[in-house]
C-alpha atoms as a PDB file:
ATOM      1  CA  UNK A   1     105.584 161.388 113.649  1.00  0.00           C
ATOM      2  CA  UNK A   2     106.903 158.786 111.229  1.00  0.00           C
ATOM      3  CA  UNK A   3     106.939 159.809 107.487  1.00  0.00           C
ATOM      4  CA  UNK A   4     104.056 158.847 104.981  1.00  0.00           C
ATOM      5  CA  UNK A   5     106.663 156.543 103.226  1.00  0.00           C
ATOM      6  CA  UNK A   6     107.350 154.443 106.636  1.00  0.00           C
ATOM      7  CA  UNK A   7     103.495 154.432 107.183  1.00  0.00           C
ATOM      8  CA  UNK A   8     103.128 152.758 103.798  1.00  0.00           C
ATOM      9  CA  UNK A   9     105.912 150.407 103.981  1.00  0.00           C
ATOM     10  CA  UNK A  10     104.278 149.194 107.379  1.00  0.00           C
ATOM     11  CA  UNK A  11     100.743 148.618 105.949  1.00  0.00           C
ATOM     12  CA  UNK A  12     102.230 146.797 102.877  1.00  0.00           C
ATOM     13  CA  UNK A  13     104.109 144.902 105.326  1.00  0.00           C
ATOM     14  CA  UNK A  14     101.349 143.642 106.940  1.00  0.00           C
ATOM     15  CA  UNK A  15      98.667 143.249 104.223  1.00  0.00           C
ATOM     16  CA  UNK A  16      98.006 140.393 101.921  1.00  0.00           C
ATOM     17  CA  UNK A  17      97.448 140.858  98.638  1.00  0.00           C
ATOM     18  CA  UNK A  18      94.891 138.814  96.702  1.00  0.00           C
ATOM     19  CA  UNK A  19      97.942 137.186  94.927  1.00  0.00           C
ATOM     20  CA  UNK A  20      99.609 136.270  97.945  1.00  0.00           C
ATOM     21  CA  UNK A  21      96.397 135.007  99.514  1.00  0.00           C
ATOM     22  CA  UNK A  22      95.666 132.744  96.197  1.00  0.00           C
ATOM     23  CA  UNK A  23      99.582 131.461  96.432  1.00  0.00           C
ATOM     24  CA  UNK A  24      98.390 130.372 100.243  1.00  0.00           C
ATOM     25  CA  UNK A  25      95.493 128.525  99.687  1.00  0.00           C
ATOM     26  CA  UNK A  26      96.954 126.662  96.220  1.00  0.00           C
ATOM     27  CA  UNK A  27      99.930 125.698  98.776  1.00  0.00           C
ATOM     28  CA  UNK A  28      97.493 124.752 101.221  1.00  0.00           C
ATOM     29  CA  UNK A  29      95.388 122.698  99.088  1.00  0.00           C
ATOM     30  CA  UNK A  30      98.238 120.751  97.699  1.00  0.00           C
ATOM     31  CA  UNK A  31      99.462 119.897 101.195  1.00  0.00           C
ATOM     32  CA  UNK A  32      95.581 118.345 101.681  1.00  0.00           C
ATOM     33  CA  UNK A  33      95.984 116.606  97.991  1.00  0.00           C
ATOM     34  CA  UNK A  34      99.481 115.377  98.878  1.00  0.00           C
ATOM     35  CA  UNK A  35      98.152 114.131 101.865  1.00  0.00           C
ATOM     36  CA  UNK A  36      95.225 112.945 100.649  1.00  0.00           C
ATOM     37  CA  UNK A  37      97.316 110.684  97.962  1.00  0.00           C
ATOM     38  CA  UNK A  38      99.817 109.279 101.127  1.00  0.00           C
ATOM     39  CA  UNK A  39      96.006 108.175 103.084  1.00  0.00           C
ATOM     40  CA  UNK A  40      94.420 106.624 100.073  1.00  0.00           C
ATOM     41  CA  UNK A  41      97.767 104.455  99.819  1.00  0.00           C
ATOM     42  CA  UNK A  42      97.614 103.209 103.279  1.00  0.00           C
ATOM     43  CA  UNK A  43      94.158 103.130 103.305  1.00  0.00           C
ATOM     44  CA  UNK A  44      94.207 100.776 100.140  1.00  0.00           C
ATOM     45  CA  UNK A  45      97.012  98.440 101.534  1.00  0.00           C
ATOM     46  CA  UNK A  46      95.162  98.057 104.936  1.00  0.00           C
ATOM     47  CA  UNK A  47      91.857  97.660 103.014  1.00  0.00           C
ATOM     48  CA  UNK A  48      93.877  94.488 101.459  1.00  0.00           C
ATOM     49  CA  UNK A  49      95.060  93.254 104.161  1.00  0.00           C
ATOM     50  CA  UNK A  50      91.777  93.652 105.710  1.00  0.00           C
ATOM     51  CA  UNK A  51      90.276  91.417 102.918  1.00  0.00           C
ATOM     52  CA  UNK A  52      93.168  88.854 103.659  1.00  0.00           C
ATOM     53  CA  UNK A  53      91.254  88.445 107.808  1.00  0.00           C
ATOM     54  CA  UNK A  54      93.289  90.759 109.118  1.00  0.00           C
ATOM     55  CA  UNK A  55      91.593  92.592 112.029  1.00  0.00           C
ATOM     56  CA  UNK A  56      93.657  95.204 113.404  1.00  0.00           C
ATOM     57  CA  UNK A  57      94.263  96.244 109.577  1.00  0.00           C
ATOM     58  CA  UNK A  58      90.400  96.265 109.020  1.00  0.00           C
ATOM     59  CA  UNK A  59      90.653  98.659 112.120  1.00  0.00           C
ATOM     60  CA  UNK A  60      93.007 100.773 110.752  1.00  0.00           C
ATOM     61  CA  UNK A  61      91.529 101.127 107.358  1.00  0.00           C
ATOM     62  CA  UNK A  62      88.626 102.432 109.144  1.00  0.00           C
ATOM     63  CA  UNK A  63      90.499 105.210 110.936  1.00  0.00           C
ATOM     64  CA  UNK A  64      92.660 106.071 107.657  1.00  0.00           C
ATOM     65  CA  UNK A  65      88.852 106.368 105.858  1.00  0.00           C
ATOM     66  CA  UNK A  66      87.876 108.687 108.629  1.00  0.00           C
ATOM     67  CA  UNK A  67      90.612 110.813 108.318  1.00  0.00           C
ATOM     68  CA  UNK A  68      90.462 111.157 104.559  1.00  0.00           C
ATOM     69  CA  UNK A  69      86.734 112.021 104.665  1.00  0.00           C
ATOM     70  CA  UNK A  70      87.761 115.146 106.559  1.00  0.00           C
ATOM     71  CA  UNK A  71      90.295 116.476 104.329  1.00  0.00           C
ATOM     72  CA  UNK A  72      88.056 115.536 101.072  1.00  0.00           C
ATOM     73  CA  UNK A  73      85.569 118.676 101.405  1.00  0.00           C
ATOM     74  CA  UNK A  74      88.973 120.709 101.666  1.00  0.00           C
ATOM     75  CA  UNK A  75      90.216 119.746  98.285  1.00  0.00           C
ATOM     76  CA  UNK A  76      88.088 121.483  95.524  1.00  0.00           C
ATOM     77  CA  UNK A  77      86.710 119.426  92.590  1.00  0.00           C
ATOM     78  CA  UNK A  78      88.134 119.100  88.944  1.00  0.00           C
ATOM     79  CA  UNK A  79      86.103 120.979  86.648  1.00  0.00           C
ATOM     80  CA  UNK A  80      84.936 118.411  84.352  1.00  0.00           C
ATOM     81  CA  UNK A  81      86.317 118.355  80.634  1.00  0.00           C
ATOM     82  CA  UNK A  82      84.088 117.403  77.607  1.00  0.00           C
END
């Protein structure tokens, strides 16, 4: 039988605390925002390029806005300031 202290040290080890959990999902979130930012770039120069008769850019801007509508309802809202 393993002692109570090994026990605890195994749980602890494979727990999260709410802490930990909240550190996840703000690193996970930025990934989405960071993301997010890199899409609405490309997506803006296609979208330009687009304007300028460019097909295959037109194409592409559609794909990038597909992509970014997906991660959007990952990425919480700003509060809004007064």
């Amino acid at each position: 039988m393993l002692p109570v202290r090994a026990v605890e040290a195994g749980v602890d080890a494979t727990t999260t605390t709410q802490s930990e959990a909240d550190e996840d999902r703000g690193r996970e979130i930025r990934k989405r925002e960071e993301r997010l930012g890199k899409l609405q770039r490309e997506y803006d120069k296609q979208l330009a390029r687009c304007q300028d008769g460019d097909e295959r850019a037109c194409t592409e801007a559609q794909g990038i806005k597909s992509e970014m509508e997906v991660l959007l309802p990952g990425i919480p809202a700003e509060p809004q300031r007064d």
